[in-house]
Protein backbone atom coordinates (compact mmCIF):
# COMPACT_ATOMS: atom_id res chain seq x y z
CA UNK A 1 79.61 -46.84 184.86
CA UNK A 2 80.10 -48.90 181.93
CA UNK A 3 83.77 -49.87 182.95
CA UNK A 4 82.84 -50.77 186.63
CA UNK A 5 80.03 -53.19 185.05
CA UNK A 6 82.49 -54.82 182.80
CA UNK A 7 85.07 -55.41 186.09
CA UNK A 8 81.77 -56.91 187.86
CA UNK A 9 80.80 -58.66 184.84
CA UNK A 10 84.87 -60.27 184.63
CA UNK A 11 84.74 -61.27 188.74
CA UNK A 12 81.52 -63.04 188.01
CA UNK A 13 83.00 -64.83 185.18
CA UNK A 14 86.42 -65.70 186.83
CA UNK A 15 84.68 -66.90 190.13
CA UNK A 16 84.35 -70.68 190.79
CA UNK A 17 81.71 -72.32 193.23
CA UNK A 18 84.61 -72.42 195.82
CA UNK A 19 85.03 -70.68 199.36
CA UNK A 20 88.13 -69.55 197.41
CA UNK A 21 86.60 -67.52 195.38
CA UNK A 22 83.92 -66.11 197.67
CA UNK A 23 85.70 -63.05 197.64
CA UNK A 24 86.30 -61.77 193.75
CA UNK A 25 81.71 -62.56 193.93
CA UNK A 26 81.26 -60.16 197.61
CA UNK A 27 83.41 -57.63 194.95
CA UNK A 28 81.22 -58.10 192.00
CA UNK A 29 78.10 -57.86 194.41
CA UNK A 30 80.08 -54.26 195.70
CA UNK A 31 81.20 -53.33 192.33
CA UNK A 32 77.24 -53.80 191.05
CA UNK A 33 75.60 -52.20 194.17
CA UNK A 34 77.57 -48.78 193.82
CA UNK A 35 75.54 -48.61 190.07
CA UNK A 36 71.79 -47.74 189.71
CA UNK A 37 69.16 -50.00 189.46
CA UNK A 38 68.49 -51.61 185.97
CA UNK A 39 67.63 -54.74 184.75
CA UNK A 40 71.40 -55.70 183.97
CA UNK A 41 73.00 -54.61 186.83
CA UNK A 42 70.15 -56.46 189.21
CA UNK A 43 70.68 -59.70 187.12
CA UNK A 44 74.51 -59.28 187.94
CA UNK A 45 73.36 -58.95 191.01
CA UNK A 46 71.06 -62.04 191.52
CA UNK A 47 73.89 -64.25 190.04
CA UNK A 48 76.57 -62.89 192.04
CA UNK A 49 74.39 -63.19 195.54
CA UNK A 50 73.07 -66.87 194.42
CA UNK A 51 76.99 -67.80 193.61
CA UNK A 52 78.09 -66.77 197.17
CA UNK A 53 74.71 -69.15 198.83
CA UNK A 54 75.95 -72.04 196.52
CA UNK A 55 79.26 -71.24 198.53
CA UNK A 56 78.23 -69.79 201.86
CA UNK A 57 74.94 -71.33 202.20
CA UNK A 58 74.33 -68.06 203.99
CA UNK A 59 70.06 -67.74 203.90
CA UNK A 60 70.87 -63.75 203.28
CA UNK A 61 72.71 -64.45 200.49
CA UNK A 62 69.91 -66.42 199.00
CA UNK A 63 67.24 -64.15 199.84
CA UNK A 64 69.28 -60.93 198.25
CA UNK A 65 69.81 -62.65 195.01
CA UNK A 66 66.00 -63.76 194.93
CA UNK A 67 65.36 -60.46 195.47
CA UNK A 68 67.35 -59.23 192.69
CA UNK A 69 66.05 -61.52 190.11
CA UNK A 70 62.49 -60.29 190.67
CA UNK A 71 63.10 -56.67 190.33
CA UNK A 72 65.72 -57.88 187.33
CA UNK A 73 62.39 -58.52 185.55
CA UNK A 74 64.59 -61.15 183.96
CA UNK A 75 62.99 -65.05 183.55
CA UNK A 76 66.14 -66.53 183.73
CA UNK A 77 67.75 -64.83 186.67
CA UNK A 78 64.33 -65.81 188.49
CA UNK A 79 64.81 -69.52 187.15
CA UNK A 80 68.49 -69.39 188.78
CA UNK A 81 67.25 -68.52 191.79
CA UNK A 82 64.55 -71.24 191.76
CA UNK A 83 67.27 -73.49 191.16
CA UNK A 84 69.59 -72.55 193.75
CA UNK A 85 67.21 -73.21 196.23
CA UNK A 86 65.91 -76.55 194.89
CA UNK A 87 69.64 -76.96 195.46
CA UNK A 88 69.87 -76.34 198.63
C-alpha cells in the first residue's frame, strides 16, 4: 500500500498544469483509487482530480475532486477545490 501511495504521491508531484501531463494525474487518480479510503489517500485524490479540471476543464473531474476533499475531512484540500472553481 505504502509503495503504491508514494508512486501516486511522485505522479502528482512530477505533473504540470499541461494536457501533457494529463496522463501521469488519470495514473495517480488510478494508482489512489485501487487503496482504501482515508484521509490521505482522498486528499491525493482531490488534488489529482482538481489538476486534471485545471487541464481538462472536464465538470466530472471537478465534481470528483470536490467530492474527495469533503470526505478528505481535510481544510485545505476543500480550499483547493474552492479555488479551482473560482478559477474556472
Amino acid at each position: 500500500m505504502q509503495g503504491v501511495l508514494e508512486r501516486a504521491t511522485v505522479l502528482l508531484r512530477e505533473a504540470r498544469p499541461t494536457g501533457r501531463d494529463l496522463p501521469k494525474l488519470q495514473e495517480a487518480a488510478r494508482l489512489l483509487e485501487s487503496l482504501r479510503p482515508g484521509p490521505e489517500r482522498d486528499a491525493l485524490l482531490a488534488l489529482a482530480y482538481l489538476r486534471m479540471y485545471q487541464v481538462a476543464r472536464k465538470e466530472e473531474y471537478y465534481l470528483r475532486g470536490y467530492s474527495y476533499a469533503r470526505t478528505s475531512g481535510k481544510e485545505e484540500a476543500l480550499a483547493l477545490a474552492e479555488r479551482a472553481k473560482e478559477g474556472a
